[in-house]
Protein backbone atom coordinates (compact mmCIF):
# COMPACT_ATOMS: atom_id res chain seq x y z
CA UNK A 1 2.33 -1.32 -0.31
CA UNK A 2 6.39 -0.70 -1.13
CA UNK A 3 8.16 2.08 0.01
CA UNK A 4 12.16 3.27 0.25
CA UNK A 5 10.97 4.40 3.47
CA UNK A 6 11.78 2.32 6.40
CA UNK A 7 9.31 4.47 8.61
CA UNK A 8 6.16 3.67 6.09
CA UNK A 9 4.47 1.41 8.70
CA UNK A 10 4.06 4.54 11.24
CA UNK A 11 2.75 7.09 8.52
CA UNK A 12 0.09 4.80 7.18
CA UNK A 13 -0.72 4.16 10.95
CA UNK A 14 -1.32 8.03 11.71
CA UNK A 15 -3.17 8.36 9.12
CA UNK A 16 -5.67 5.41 9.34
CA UNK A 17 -6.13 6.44 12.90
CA UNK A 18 -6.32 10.06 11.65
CA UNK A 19 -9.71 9.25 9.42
CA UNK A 20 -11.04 7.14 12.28
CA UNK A 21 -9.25 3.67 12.23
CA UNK A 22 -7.94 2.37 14.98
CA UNK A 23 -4.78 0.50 15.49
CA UNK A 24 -3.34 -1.78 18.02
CA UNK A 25 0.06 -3.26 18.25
CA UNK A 26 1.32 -3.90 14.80
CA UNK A 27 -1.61 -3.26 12.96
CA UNK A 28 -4.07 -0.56 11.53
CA UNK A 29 -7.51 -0.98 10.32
CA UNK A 30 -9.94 1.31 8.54
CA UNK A 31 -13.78 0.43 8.33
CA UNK A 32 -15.31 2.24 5.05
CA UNK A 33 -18.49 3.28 4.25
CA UNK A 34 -19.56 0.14 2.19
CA UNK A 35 -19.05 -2.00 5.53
CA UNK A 36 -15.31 -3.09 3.73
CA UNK A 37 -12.44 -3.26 6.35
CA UNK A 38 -9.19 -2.48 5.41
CA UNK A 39 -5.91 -3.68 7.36
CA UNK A 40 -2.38 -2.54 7.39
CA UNK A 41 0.50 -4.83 8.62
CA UNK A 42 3.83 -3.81 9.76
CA UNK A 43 5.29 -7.49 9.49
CA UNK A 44 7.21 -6.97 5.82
CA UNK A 45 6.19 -9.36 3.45
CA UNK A 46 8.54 -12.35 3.46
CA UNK A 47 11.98 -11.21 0.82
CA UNK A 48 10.31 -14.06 -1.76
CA UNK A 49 7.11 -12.77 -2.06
CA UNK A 50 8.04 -9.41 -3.76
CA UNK A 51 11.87 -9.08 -4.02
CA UNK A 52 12.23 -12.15 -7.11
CA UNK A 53 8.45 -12.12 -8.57
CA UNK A 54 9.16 -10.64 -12.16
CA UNK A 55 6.36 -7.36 -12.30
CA UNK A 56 5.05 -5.05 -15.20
CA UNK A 57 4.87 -1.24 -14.22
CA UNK A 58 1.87 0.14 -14.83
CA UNK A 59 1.69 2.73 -17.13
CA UNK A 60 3.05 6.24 -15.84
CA UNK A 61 5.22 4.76 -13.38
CA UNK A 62 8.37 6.16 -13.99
CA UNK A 63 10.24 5.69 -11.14
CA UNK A 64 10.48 2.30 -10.76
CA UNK A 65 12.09 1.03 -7.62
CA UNK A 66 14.71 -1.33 -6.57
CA UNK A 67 13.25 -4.20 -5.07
CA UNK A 68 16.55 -4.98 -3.33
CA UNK A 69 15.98 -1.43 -1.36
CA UNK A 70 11.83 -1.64 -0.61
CA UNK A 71 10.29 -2.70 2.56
CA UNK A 72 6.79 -4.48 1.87
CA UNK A 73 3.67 -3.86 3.54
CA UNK A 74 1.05 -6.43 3.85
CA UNK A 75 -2.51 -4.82 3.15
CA UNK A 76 -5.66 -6.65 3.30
CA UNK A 77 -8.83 -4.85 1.40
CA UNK A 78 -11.62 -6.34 -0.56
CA UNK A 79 -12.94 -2.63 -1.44
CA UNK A 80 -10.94 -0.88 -4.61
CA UNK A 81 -12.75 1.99 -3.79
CA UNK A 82 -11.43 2.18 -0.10
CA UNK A 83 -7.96 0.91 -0.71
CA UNK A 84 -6.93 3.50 -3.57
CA UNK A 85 -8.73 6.64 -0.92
CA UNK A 86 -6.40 5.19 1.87
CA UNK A 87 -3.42 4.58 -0.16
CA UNK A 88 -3.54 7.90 -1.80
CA UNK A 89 -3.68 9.26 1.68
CA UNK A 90 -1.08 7.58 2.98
CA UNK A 91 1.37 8.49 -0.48
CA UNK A 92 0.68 11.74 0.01
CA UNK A 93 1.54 12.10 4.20
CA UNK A 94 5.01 9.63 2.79
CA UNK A 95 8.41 11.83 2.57
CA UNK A 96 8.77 9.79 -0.56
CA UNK A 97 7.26 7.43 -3.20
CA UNK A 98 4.61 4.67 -2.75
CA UNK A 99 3.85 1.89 -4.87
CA UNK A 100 1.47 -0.74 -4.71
CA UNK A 101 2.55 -4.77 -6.27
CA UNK A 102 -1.16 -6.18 -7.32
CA UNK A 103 -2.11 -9.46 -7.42
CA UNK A 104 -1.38 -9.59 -10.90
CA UNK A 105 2.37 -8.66 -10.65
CA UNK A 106 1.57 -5.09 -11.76
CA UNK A 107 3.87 -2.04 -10.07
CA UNK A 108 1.54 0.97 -9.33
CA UNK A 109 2.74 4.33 -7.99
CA UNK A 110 -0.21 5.10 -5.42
CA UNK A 111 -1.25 8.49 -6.33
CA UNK A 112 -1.93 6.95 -10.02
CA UNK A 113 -3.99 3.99 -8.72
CA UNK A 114 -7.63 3.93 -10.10
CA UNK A 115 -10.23 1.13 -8.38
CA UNK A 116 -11.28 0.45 -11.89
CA UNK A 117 -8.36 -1.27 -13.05
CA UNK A 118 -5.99 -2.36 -9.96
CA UNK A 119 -6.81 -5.84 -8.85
CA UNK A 120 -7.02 -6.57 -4.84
C-alpha cells in the first residue's frame, strides 16, 4: 500500500482495530470471514523494492504518484476479497490518495481495486 502520507501506518491501524483487528507494536491484523488473515506493516518496504521497479497504472488511475515522494506499506493477504474491503476502508479514512503496487508491477488507486483482477 503507497501513500504521500507519512501518517498512513496509524490510519490503516485505527481502522483495522476499528472492524475488530487487533494490533500490537508495529503491526495490524484483520481476521475475515473466510478464516484469511490480513497483516499491515509499518516497516516501509526497502527504497529498491518499489522506488526503481518500472509499473503499469491500471486503468483509471490518473493520478499517478511519484515514487521518489511515497512511503510503502508492507501488506500480507491471501484473500482478494478481504484485502480490496480493508484497503477501500483504509483509502477512504486517508486525508489523501492510496494506491496499491501488485505483484505484477501494476499501480492501483484503492478505491478502484476489484478482487477479480488485482493479483496478491
Amino acid at each position: 500500500m503507497l501513500s504521500e502520507d507519512a501518517d498512513l501506518f496509524e490510519v490503516a491501524r485505527d481502522v483495522i482495530v476499528g472492524v475488530g483487528g487487533t494490533a500490537v507494536e508495529d503491526t495490524a491484523q484483520l481476521r475475515g470471514p473466510d478464516g484469511f488473515l490480513l497483516t499491515l506493516f509499518r516497516d516501509e518496504y526497502p527504497a529498491d523494492d518499489f522506488r526503481e521497479q518500472p509499473f503499469t497504472a491500471a486503468d483509471g488511475v490518473d493520478d499517478v504518484p511519484s515514487m521518489a515522494r511515497v512511503h510503502g506499506l508492507p501488506v500480507e493477504c491471501r484473500s482478494e476479497v478481504l484485502f480490496v474491503e480493508t484497503v477501500g476502508a483504509i483509502a477512504a479514512a486517508a486525508a489523501g490518495p492510496v494506491w496499491v503496487l501488485d505483484n505484477e508491477s501494476v499501480l492501483w488507486a484503492a478505491e478502484r481495486l476489484d478482487p477479480a483482477t488485482i493479483s496478491l
